[in-house]
Each structure stands twice: as structure tokens, then as C-alpha cells.
PDB file of N, CA and C in Angstrom:
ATOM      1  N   UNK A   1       5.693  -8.620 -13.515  1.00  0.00           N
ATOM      2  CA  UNK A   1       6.416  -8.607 -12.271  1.00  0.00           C
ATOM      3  C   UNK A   1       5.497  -8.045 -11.195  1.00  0.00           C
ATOM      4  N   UNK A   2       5.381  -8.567  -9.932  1.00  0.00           N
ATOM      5  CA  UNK A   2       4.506  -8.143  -9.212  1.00  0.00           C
ATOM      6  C   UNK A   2       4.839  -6.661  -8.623  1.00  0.00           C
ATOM      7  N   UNK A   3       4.123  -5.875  -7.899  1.00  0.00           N
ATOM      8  CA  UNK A   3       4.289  -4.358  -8.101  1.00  0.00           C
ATOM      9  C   UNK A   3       3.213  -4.743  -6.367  1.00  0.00           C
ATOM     10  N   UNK A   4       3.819  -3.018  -5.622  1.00  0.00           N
ATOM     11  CA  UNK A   4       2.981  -3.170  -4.622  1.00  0.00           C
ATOM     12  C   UNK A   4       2.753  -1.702  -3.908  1.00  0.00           C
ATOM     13  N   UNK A   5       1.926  -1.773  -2.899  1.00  0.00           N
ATOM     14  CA  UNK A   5       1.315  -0.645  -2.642  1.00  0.00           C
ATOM     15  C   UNK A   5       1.832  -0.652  -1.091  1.00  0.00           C
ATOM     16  N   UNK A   6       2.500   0.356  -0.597  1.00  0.00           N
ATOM     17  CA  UNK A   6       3.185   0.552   0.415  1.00  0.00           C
ATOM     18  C   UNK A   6       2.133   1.634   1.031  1.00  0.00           C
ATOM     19  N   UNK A   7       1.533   1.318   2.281  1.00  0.00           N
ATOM     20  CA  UNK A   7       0.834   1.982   2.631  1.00  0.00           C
ATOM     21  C   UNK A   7       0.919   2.617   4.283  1.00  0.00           C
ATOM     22  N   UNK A   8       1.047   4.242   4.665  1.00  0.00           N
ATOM     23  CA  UNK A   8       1.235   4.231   6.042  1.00  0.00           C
ATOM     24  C   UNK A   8       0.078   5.557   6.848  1.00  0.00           C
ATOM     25  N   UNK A   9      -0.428   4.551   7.757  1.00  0.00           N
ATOM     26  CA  UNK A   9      -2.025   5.257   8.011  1.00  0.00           C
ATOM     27  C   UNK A   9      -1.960   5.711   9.720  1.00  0.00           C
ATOM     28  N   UNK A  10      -2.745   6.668   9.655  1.00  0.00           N
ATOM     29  CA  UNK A  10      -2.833   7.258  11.252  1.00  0.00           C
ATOM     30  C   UNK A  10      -4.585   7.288  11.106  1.00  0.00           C
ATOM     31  N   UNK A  11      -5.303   6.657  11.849  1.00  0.00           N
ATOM     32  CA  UNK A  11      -6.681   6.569  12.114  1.00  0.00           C
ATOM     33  C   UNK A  11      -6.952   8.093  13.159  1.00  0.00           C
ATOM     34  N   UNK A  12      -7.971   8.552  12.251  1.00  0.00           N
ATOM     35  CA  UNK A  12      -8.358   9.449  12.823  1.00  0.00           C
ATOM     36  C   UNK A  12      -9.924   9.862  13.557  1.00  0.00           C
ATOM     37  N   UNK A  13     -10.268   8.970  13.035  1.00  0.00           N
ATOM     38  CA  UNK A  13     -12.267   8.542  13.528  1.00  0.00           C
ATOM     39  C   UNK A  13     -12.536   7.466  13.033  1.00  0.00           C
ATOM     40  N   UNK A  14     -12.196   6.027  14.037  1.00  0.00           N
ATOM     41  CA  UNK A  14     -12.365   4.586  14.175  1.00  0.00           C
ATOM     42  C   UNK A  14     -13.183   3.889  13.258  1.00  0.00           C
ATOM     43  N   UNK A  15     -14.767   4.571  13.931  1.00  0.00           N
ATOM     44  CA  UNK A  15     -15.505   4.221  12.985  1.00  0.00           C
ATOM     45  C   UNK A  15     -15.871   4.579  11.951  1.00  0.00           C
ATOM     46  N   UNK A  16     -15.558   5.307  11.275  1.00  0.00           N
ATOM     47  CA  UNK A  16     -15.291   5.618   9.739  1.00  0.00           C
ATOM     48  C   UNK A  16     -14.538   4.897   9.016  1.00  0.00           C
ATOM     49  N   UNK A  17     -13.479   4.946   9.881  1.00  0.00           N
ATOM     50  CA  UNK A  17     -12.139   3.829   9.150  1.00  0.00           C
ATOM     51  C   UNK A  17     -12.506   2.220   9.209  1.00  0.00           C
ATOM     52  N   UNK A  18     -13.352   1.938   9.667  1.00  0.00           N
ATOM     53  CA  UNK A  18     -13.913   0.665  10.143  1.00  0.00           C
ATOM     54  C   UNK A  18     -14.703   0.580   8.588  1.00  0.00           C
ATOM     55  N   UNK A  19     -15.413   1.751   8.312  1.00  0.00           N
ATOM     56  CA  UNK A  19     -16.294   1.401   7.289  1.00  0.00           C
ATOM     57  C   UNK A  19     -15.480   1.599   6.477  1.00  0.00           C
ATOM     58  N   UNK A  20     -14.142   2.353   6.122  1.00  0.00           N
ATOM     59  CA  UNK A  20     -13.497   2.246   5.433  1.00  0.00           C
ATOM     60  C   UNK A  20     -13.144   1.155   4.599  1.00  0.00           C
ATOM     61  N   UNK A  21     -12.460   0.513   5.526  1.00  0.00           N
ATOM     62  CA  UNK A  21     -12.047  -1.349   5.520  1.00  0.00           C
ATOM     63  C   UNK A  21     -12.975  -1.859   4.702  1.00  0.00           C
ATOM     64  N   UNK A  22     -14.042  -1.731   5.292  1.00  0.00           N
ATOM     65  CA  UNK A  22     -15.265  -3.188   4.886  1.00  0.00           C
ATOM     66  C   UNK A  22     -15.731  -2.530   3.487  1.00  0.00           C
ATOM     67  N   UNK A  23     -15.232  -1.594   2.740  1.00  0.00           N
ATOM     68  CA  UNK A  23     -15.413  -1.644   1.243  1.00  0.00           C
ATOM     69  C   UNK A  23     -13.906  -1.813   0.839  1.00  0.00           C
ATOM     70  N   UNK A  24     -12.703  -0.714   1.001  1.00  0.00           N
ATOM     71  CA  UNK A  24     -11.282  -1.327   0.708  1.00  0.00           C
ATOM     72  C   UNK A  24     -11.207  -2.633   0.267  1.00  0.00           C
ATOM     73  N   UNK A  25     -11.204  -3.620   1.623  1.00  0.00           N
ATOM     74  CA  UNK A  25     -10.466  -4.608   1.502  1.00  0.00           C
ATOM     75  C   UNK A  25     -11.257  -5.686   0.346  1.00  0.00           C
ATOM     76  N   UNK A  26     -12.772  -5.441   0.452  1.00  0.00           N
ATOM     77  CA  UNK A  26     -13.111  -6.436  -1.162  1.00  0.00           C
ATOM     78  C   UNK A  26     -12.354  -5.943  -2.329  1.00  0.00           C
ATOM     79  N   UNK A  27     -12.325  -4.849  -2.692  1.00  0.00           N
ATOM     80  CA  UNK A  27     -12.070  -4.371  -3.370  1.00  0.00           C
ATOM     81  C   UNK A  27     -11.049  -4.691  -3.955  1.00  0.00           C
ATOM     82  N   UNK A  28      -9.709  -4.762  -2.959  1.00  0.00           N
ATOM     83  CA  UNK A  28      -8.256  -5.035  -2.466  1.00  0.00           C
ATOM     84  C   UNK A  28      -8.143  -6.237  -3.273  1.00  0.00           C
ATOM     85  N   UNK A  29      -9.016  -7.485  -2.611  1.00  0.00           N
ATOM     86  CA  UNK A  29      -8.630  -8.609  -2.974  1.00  0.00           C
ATOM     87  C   UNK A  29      -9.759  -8.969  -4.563  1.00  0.00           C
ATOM     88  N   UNK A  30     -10.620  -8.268  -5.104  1.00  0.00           N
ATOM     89  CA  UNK A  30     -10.844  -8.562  -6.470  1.00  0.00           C
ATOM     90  C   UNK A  30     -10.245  -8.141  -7.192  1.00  0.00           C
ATOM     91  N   UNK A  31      -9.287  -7.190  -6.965  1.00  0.00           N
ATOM     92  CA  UNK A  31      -8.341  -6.752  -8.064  1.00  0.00           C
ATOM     93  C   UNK A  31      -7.124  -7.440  -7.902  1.00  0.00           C
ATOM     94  N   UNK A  32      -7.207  -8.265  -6.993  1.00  0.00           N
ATOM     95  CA  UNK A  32      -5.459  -9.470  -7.339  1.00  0.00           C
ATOM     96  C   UNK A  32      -4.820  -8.957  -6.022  1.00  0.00           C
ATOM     97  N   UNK A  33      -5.317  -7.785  -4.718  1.00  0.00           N
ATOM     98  CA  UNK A  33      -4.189  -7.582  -3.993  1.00  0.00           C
ATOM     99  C   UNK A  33      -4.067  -8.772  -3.099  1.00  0.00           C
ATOM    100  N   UNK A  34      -3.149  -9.228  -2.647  1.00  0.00           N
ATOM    101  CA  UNK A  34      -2.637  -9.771  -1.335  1.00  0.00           C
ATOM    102  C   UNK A  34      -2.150  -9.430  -0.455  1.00  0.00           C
ATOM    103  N   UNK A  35      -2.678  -9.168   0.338  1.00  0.00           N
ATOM    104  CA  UNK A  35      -2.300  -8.293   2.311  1.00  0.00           C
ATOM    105  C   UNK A  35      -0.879  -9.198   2.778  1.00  0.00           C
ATOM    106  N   UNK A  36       0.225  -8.501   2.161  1.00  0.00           N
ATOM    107  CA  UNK A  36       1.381  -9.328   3.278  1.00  0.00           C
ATOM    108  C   UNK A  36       1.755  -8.543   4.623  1.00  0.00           C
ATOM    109  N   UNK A  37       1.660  -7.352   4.355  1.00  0.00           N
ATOM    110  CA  UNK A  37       1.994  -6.930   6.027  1.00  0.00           C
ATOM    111  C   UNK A  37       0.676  -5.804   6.372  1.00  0.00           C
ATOM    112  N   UNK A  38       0.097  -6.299   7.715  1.00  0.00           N
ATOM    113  CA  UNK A  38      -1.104  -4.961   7.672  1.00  0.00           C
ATOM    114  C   UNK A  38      -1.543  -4.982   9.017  1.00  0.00           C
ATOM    115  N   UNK A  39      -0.970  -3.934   9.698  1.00  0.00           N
ATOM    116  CA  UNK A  39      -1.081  -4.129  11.450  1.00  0.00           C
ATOM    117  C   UNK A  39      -0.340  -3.098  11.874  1.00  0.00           C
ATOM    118  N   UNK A  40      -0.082  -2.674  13.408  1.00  0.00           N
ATOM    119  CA  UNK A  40       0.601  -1.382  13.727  1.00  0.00           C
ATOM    120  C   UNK A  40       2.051  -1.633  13.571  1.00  0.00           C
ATOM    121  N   UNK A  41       2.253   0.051  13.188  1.00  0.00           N
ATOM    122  CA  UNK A  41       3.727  -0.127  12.822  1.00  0.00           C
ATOM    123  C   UNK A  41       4.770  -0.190  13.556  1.00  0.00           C
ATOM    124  N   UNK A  42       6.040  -1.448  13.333  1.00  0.00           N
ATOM    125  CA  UNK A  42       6.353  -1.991  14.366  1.00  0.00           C
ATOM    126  C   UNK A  42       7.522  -0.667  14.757  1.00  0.00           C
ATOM    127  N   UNK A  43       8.242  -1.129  15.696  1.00  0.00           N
ATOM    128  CA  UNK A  43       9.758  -0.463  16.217  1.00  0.00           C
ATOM    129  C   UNK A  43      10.429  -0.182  14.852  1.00  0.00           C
ATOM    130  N   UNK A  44      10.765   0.748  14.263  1.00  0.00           N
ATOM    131  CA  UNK A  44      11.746   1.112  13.463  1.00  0.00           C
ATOM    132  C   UNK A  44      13.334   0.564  14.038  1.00  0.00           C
ATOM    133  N   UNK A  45      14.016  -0.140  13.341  1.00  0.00           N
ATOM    134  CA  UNK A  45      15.487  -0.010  13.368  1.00  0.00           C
ATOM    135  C   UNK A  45      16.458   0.972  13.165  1.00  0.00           C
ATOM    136  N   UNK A  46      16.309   1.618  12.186  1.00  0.00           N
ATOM    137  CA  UNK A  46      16.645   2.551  11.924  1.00  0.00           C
ATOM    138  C   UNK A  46      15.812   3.892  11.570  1.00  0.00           C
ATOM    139  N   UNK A  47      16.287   5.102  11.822  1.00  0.00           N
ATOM    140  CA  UNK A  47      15.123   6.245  11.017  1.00  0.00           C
ATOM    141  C   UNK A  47      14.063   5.690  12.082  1.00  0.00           C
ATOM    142  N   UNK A  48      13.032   7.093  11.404  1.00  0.00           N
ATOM    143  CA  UNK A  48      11.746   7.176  12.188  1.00  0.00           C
ATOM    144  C   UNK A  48      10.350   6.668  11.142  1.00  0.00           C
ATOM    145  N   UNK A  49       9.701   6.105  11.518  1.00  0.00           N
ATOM    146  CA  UNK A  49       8.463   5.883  10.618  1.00  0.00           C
ATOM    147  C   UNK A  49       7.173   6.394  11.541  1.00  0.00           C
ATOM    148  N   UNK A  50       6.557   7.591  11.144  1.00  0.00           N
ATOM    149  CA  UNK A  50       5.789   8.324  11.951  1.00  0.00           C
ATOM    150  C   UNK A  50       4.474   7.908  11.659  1.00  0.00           C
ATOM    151  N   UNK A  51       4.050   7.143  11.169  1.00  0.00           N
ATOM    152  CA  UNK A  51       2.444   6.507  11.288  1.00  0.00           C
ATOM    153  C   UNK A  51       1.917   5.601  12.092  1.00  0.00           C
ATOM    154  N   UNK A  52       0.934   5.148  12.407  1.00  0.00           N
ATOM    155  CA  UNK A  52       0.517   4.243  13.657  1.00  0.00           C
ATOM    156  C   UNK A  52       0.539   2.888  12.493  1.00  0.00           C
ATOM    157  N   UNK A  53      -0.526   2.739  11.376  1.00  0.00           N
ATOM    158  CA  UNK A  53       0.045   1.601  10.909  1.00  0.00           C
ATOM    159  C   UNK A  53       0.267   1.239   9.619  1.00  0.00           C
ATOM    160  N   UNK A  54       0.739   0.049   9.230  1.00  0.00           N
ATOM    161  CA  UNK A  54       1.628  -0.228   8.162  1.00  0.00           C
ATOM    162  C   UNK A  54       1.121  -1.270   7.202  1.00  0.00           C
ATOM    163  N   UNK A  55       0.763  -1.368   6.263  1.00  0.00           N
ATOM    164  CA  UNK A  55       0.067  -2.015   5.234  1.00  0.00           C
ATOM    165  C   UNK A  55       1.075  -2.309   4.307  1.00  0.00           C
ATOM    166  N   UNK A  56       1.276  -3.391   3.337  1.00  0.00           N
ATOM    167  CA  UNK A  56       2.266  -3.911   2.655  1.00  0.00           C
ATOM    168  C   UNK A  56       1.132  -4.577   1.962  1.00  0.00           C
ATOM    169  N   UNK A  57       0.903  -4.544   0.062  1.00  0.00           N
ATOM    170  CA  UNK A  57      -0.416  -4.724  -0.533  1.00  0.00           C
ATOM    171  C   UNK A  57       0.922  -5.524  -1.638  1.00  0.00           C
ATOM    172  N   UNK A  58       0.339  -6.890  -2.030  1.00  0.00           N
ATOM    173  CA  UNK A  58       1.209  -7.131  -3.262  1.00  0.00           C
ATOM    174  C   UNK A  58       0.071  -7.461  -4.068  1.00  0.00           C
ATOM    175  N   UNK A  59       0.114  -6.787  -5.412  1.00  0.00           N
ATOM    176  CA  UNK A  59      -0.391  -7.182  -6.404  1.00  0.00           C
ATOM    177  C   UNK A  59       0.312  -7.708  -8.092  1.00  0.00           C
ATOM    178  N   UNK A  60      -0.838  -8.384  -8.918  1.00  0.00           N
ATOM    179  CA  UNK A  60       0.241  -9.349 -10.039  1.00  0.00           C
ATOM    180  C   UNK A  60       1.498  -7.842 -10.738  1.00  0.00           C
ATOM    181  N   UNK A  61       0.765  -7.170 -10.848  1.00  0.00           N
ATOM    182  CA  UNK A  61       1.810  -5.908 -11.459  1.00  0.00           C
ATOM    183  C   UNK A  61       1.191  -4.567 -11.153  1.00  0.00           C
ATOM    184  N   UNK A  62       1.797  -3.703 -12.115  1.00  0.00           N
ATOM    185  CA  UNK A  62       1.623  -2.426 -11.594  1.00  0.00           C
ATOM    186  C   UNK A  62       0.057  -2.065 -12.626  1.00  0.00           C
ATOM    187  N   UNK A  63      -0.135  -2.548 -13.519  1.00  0.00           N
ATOM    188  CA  UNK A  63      -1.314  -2.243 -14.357  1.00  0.00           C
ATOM    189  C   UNK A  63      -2.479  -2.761 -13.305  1.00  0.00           C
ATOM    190  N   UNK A  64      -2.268  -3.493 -12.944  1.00  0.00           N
ATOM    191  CA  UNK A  64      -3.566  -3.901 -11.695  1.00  0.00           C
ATOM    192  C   UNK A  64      -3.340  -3.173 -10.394  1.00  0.00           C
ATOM    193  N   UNK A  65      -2.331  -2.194 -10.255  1.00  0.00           N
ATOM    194  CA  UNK A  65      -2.518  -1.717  -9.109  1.00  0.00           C
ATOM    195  C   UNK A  65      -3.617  -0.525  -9.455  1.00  0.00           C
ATOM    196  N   UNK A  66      -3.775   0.036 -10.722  1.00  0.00           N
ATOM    197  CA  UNK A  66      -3.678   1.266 -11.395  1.00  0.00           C
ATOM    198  C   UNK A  66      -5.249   0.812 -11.917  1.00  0.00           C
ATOM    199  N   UNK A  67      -5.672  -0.339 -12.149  1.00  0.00           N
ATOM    200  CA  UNK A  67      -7.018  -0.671 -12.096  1.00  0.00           C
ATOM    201  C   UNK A  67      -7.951  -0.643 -10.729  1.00  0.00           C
ATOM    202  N   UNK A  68      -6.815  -1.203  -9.987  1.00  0.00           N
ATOM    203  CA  UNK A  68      -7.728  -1.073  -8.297  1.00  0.00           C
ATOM    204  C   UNK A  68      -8.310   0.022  -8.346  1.00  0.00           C
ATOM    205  N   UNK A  69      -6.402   1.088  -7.530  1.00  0.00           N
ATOM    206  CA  UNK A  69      -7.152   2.211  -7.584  1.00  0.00           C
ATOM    207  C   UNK A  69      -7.969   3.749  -8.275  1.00  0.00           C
ATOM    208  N   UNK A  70      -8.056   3.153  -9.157  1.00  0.00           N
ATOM    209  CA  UNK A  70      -9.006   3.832 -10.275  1.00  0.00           C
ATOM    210  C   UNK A  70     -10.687   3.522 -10.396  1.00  0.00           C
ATOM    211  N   UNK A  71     -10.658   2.357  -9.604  1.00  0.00           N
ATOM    212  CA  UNK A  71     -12.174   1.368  -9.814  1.00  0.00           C
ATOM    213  C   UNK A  71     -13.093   1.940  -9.220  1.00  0.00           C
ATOM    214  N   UNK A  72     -14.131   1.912  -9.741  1.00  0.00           N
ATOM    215  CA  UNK A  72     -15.301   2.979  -8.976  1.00  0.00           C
ATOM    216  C   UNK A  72     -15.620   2.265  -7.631  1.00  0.00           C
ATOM    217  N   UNK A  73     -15.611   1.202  -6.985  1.00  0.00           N
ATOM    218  CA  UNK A  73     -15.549   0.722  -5.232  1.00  0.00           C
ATOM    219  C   UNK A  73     -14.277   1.335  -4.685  1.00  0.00           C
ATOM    220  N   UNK A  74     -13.218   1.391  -5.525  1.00  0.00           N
ATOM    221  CA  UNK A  74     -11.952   1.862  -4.087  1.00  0.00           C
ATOM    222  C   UNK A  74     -12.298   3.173  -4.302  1.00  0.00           C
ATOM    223  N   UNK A  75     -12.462   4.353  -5.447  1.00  0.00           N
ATOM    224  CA  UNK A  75     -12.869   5.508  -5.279  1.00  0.00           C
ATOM    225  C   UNK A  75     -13.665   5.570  -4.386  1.00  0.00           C
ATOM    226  N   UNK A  76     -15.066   4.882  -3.836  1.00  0.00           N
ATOM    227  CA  UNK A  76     -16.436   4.830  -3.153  1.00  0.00           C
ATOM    228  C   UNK A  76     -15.369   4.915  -1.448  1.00  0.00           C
ATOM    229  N   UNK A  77     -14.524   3.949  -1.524  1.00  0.00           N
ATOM    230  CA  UNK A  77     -14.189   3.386  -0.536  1.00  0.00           C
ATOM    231  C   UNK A  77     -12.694   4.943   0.360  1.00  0.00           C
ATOM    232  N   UNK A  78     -11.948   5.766  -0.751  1.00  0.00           N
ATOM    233  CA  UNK A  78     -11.675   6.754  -0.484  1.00  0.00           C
ATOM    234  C   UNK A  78     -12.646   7.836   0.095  1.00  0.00           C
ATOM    235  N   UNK A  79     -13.604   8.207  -0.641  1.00  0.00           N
ATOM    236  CA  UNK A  79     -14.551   8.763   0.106  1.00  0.00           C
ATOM    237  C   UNK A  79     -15.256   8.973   1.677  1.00  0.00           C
ATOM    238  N   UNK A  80     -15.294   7.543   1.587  1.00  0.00           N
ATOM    239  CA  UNK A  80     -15.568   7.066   2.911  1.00  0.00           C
ATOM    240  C   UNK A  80     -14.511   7.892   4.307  1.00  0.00           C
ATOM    241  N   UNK A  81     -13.574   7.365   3.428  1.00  0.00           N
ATOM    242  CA  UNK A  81     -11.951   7.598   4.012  1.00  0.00           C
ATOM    243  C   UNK A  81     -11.847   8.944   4.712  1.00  0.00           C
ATOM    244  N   UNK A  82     -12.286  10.105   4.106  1.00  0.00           N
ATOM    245  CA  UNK A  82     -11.622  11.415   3.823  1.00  0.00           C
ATOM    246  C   UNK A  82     -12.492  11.774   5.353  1.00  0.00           C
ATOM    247  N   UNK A  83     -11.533  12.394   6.392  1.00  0.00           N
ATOM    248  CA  UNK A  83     -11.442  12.878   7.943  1.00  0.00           C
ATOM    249  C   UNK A  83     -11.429  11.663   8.449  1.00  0.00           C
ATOM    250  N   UNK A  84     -11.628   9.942   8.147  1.00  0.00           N
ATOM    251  CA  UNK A  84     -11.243   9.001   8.948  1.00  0.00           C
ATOM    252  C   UNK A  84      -9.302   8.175   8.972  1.00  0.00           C
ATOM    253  N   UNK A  85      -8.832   8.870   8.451  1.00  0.00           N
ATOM    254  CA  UNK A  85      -7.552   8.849   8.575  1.00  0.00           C
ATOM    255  C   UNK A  85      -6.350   9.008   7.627  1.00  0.00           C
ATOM    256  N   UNK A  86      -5.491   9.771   7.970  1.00  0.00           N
ATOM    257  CA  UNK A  86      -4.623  10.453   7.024  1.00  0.00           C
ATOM    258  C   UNK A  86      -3.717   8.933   6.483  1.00  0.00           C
ATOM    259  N   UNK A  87      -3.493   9.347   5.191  1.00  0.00           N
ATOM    260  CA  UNK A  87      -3.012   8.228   4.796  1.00  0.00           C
ATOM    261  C   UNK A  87      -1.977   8.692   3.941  1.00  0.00           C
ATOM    262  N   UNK A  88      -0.662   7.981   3.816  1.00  0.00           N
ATOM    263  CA  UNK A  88       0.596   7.952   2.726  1.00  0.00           C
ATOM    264  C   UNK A  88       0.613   6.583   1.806  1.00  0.00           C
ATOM    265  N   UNK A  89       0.646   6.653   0.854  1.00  0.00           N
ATOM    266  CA  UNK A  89       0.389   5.436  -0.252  1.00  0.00           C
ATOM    267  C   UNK A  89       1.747   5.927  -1.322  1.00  0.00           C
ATOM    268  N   UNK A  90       2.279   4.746  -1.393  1.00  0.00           N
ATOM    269  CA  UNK A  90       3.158   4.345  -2.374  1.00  0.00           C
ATOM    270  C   UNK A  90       2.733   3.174  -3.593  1.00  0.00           C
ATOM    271  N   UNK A  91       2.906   3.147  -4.564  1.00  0.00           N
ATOM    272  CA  UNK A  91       3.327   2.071  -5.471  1.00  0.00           C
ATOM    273  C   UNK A  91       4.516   2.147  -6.294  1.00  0.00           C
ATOM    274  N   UNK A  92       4.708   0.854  -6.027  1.00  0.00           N
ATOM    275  CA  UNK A  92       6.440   0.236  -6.286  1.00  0.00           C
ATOM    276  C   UNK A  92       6.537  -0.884  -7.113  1.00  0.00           C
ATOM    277  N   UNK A  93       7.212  -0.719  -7.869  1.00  0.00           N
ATOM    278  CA  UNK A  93       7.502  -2.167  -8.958  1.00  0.00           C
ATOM    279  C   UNK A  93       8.167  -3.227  -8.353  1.00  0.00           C
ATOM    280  N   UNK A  94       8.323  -4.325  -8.172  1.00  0.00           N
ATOM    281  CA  UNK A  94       9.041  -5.671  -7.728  1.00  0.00           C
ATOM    282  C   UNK A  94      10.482  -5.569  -8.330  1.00  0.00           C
ATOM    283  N   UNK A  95      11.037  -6.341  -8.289  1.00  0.00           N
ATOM    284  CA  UNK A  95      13.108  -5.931  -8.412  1.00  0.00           C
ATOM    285  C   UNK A  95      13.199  -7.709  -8.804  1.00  0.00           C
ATOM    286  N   UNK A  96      14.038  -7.868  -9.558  1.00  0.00           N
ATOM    287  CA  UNK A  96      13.696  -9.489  -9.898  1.00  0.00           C
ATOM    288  C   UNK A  96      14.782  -9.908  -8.602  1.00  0.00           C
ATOM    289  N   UNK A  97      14.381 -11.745  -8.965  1.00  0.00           N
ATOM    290  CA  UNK A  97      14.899 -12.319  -7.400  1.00  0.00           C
ATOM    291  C   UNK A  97      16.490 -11.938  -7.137  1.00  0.00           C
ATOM    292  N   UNK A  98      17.397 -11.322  -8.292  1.00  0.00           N
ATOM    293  CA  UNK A  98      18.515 -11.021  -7.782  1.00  0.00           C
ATOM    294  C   UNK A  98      19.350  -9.700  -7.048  1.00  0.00           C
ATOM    295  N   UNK A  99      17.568  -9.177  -7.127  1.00  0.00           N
ATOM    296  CA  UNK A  99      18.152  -7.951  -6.898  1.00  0.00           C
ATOM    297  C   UNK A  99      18.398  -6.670  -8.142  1.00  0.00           C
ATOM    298  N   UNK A 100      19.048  -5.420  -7.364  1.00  0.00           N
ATOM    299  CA  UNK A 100      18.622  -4.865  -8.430  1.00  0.00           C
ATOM    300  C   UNK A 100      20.331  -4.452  -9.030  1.00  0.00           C
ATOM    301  N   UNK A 101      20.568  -4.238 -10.503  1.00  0.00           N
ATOM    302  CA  UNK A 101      21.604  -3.600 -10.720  1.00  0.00           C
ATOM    303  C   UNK A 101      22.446  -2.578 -10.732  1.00  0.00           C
ATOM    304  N   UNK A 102      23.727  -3.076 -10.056  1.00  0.00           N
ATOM    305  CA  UNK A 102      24.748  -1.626  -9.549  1.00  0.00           C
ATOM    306  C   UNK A 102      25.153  -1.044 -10.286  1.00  0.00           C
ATOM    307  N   UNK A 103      25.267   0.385 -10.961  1.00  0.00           N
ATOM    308  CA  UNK A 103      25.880   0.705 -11.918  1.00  0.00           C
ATOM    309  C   UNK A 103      27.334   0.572 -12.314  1.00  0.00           C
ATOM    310  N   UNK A 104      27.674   0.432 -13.758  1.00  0.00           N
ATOM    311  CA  UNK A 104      28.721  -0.106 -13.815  1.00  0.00           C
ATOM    312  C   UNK A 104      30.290   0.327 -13.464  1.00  0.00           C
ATOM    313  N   UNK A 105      31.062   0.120 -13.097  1.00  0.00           N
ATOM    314  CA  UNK A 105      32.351   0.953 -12.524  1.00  0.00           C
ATOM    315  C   UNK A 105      33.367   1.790 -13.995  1.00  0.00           C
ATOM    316  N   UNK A 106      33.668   2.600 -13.441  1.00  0.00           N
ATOM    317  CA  UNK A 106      34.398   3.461 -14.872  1.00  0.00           C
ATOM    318  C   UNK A 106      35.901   2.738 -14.737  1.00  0.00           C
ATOM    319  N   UNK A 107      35.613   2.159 -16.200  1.00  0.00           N
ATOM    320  CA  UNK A 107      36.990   1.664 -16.564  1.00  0.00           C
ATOM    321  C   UNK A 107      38.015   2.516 -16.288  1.00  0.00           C
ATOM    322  N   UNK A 108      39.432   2.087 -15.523  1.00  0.00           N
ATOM    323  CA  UNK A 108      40.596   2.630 -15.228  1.00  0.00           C
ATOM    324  C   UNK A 108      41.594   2.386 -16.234  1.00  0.00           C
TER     325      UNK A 108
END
């Protein structure tokens, strides 16, 4: 089941984070990720989302997320990272297409 990496970043020295990227994102995409959302973060509807921007990473499952970031380039590529911008990272398992199940109601 595909699994994904919820990611929310505040750039803190451009060009660092620039070099950031240009090892990340190979990295990203030899381990199976696919960039579906990755740009500033939009208007919240509801609640507050306090980061400038918003990354949405899908990969085939969660064992390849856990290969990425373990791989000696995205480690290289954290490094890089560290005073070029604070970052919040999630990984999340996929929910099959129906959704997920409600628990069941107590028999009356």
C-alpha cells in the first residue's frame, strides 16, 4: 500500500536549502518517491498550518520510505540541511480506496 511523507518546511538560508534540494530530490525519486504536492503552503481552511512550505512525497510503501530515509545520499543530503531550514516530517501509511474503518457500534 503506498505510504507517504508529509513534509512542512520554513527556509532558513536559501542557499543552503537550494543545495539541499539538488541532493534530496535525486535521492527522492530513486527510492520510488513521487512529488504530489511541493510549493508554499497554501491558505489553511481550517486551523493554522505554521510553515512557509508544504511537500506531499508518495512512495510504493512504507519499507521504501524507511530505505530512502536511511540511505547514505538523503543522510548526506540532511546534513546539508541542518541551519538551512527547520523542517517537520511525517510518514503515513495509505487507507485503502474506501476509506478507513469506523468502529463498530455497541449492540443495544
Amino acid at each position: 500500500m503506498s505510504a507517504y511523507v508529509i513534509v512542512g518546511v520554513d527556509v532558513l538560508d536559501q542557499e543552503a536549502a537550494l543545495a539541499y534540494a539538488a541532493v534530496a530530490q535525486p535521492s527522492i525519486l530513486s527510492h520510488g518517491g513521487r512529488y504530489l504536492v511541493a510549493g508554499p503552503t497554501p491558505e489553511p481552511v481550517e486551523g493554522a498550518w505554521d510553515f512557509s512550505r508544504l511537500l506531499i512525497i508518495e512512495f510504493p510503501d512504507m519499507d521504501r520510505i524507511r530505505e530512502w530515509y536511511d540511505s547514505p545520499e538523503y543522510r548526506r543530503a540532511r546534513e546539508i540541511r541542518k541551519g538551512a531550514a527547520r523542517v517537520r516530517m511525517l510518514f503515513a501509511e495509505g487507507s485503502p480506496p474506501e476509506g478507513f474503518s469506523l468502529p463498530a457500534s455497541p449492540a443495544r
